[in-house]
Protein backbone atom coordinates (compact mmCIF):
# COMPACT_ATOMS: atom_id res chain seq x y z
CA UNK A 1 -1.43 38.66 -34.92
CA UNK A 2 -5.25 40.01 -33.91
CA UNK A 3 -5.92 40.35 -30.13
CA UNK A 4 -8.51 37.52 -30.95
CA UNK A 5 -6.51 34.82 -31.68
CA UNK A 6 -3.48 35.52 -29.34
CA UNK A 7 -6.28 35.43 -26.65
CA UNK A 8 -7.60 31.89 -28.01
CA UNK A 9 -4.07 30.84 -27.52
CA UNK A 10 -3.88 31.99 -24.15
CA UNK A 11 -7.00 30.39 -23.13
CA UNK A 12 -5.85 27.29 -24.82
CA UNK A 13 -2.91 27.01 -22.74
CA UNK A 14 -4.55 27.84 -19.58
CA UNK A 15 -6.49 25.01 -20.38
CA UNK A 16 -4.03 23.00 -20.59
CA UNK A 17 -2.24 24.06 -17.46
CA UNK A 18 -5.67 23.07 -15.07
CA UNK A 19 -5.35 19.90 -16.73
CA UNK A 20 -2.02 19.23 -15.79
CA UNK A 21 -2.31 20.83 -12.14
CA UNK A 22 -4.46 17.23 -11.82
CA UNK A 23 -2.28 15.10 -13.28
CA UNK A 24 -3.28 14.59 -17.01
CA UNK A 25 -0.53 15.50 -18.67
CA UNK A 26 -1.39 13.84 -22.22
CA UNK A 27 -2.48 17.27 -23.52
CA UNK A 28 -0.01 19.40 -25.84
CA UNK A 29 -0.67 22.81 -26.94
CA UNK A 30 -0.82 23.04 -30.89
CA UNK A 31 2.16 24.82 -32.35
CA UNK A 32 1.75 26.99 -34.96
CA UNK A 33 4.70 29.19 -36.54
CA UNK A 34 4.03 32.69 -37.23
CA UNK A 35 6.56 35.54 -38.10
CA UNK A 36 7.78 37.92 -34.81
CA UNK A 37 5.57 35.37 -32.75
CA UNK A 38 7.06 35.31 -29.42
CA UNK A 39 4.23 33.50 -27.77
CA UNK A 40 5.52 30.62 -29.49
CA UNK A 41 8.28 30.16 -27.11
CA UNK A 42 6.16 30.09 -24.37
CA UNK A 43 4.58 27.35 -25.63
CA UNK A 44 7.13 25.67 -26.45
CA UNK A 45 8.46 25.51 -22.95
CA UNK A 46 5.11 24.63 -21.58
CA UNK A 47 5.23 21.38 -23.44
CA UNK A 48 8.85 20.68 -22.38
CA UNK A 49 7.20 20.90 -19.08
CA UNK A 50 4.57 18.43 -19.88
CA UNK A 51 6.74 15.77 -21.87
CA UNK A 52 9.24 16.01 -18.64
CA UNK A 53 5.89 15.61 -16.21
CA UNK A 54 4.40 12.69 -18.66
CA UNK A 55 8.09 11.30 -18.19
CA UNK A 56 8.19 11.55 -14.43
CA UNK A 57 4.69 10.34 -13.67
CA UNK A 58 5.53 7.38 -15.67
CA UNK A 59 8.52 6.83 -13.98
CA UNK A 60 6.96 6.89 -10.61
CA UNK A 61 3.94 4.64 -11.67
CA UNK A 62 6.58 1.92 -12.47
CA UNK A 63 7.92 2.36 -9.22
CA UNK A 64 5.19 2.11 -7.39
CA UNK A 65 4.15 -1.41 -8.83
CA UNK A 66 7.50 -2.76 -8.33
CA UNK A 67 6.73 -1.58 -4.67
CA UNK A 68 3.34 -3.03 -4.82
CA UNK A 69 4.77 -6.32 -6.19
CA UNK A 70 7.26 -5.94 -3.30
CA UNK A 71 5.16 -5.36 -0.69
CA UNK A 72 2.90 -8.04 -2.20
CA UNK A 73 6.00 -10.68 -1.96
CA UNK A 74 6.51 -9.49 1.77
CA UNK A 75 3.23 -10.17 2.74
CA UNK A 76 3.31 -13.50 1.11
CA UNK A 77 6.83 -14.33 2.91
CA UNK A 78 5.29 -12.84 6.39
CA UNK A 79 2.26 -14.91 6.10
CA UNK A 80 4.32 -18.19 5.09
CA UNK A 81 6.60 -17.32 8.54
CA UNK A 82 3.21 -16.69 10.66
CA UNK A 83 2.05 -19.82 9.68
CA UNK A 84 5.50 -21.72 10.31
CA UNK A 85 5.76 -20.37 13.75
CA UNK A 86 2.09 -20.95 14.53
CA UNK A 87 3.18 -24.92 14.08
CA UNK A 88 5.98 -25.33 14.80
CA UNK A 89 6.13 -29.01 14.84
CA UNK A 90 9.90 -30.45 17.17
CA UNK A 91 11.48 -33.26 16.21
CA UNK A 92 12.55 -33.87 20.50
CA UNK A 93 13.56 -37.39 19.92
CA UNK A 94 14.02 -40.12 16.93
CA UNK A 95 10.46 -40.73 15.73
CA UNK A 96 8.65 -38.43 18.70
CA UNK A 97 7.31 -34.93 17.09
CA UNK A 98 6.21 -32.63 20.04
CA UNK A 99 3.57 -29.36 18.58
CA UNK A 100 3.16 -26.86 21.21
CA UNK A 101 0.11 -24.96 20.42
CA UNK A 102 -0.62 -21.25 21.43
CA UNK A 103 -3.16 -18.97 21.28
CA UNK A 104 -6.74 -19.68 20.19
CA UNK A 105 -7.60 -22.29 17.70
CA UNK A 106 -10.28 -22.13 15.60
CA UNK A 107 -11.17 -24.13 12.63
CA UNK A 108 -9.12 -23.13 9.92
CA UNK A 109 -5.89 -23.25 12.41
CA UNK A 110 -7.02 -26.61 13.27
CA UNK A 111 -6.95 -27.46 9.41
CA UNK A 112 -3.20 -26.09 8.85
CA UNK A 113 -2.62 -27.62 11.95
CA UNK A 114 -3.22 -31.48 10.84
CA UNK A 115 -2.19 -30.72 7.43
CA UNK A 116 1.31 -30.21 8.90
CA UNK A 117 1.50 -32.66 11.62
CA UNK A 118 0.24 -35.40 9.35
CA UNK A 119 2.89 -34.71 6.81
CA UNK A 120 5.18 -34.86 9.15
CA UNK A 121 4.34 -38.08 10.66
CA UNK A 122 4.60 -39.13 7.42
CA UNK A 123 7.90 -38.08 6.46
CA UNK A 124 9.88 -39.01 9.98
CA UNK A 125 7.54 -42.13 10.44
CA UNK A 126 6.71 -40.79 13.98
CA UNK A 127 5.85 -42.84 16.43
CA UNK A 128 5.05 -40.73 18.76
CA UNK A 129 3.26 -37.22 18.65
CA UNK A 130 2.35 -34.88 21.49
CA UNK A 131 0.36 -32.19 21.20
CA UNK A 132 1.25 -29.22 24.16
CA UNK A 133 -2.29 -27.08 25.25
CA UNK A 134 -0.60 -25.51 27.85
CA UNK A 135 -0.41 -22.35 25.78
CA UNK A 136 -4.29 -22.50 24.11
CA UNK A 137 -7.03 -19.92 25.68
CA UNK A 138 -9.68 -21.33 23.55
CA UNK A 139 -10.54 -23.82 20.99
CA UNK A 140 -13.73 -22.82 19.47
CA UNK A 141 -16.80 -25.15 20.33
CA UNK A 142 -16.82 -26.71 16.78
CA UNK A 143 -13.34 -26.67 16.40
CA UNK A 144 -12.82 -29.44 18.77
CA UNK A 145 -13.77 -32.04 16.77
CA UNK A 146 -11.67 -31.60 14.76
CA UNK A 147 -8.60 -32.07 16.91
CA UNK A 148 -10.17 -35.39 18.14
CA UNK A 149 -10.01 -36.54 14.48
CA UNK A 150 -6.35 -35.31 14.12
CA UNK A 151 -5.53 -37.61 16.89
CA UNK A 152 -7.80 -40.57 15.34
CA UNK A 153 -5.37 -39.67 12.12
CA UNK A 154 -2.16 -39.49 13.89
CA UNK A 155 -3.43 -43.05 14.84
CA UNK A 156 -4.25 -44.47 11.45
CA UNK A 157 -0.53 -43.21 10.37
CA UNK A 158 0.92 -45.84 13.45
CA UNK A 159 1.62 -42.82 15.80
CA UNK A 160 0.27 -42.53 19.15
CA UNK A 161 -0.92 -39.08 20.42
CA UNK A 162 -0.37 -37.74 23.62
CA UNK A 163 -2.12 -34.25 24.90
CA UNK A 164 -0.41 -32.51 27.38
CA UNK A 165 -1.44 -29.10 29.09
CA UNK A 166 -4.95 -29.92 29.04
CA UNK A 167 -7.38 -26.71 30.69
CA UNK A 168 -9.94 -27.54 32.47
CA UNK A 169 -12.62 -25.86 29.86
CA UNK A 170 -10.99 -27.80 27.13
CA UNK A 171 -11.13 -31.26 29.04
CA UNK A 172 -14.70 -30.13 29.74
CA UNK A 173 -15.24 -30.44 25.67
CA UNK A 174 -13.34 -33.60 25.40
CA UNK A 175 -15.17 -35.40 28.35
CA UNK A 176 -18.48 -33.89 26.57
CA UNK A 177 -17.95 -35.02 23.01
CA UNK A 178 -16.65 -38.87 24.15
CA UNK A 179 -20.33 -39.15 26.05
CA UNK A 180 -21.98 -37.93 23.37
CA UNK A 181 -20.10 -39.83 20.54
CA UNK A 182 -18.89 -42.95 22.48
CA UNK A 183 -15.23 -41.98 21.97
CA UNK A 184 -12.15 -43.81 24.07
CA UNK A 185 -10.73 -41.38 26.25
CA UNK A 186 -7.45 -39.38 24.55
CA UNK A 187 -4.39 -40.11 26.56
CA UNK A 188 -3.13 -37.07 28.50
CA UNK A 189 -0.35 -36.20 30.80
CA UNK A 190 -0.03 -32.64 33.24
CA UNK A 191 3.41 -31.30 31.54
CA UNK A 192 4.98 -31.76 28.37
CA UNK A 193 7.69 -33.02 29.73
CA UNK A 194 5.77 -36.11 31.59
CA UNK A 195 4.92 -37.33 28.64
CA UNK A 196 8.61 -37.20 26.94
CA UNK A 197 9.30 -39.53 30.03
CA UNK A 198 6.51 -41.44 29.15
CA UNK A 199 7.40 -41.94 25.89
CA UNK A 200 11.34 -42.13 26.14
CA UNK A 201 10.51 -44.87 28.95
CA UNK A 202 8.60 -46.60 26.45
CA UNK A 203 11.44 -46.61 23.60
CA UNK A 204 13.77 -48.18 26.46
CA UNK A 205 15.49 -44.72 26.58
CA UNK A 206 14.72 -44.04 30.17
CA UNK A 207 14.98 -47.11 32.86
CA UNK A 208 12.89 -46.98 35.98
């Protein structure tokens, strides 16, 4: 075997190591049979090495989506929870649903929000719904009427609405947006639990 071509073989293989020191580890080093050639062996070995790499690598790219599709289906379950716990609509009596509501509310909360409560309504044929603020910083400027038309379609569905908790900022918006839109004042008690007496005393449940 010349010096030439043993050294073409070397370089060959060299080349093919780099390659596979960054991961591509689709290139095999031609074999070619020669008497007394013990370079051969070497590589032979050094595509062993890359069919067991190629084997690996594919091995761990399969795990990785499954843990992609896991994590995926985790994130999906997390954000179903969120959204559960962010209304969690209370079935406190036969036909009265009670929402507390924390944290801000902007406009797509507001949208989930009646989406919920409405089907809800629905389903239990509510006739009573109160809505708890006590726990709301803020409900964004344009957000609130929205609300306002949750509790004109809490209305429409035969349920009465009461709001309960009411800041003074938010009244502020409600007081602002009946003047300006000719709106009958919403019905609102301090505490949550005046208007369950409210209501209970209206089902007969309470006597006073």
């Amino acid at each position: 075997m010349s010096v030439t071509i043993e050294g073409e073989r070397v370089d060959q293989l060299l080349r093919i190591i780099v390659a596979a020191a960054t991961g591509d580890y689709e290139l095999r080093v031609p074999l070619v049979e020669e008497d007394d050639d013990e370079f051969l062996e070497v590589e032979l070995g050094v595509n062993y090495l890359l069919e067991e790499l190629a084997l690996g690598k594919a091995k761990s790219d399969s795990q990785r989506q499954q843990l992609e599709a896991r994590a995926e289906e985790l994130a999906h379950q997390q954000s179903e929870l969120v959204e559960a716990l962010s209304t969690p609509v209370i079935a406190v009596w036969p036909g009265v649903l009670a929402l507390p509501l924390v944290g801000r509310i902007d406009d797509e909360r507001a949208a989930r929000i009646t989406a919920v409560l409405l089907e809800r309504v629905a389903a239990e044929r509510a006739t009573h719904v109160i809505l708890d603020l006590t726990g709301v910083g803020t409900i964004a400027g344009n957000t609130m009427p929205g609300l306002l038309r949750m509790v004109r379609a809490i209305g429409l569905l035969g349920a009465s609405c009461l709001l309960t908790g009411i800041s003074p900022a938010v009244a502020q918006q409600i007081v602002a947006l009946g003047e300006v839109e000719g709106r009958a004042p919403v019905r609102a008690l301090a505490q949550l639990s005046d208007a369950l007496a409210h209501v209970l005393a209206q089902k007969g449940a309470l006597r006073g």
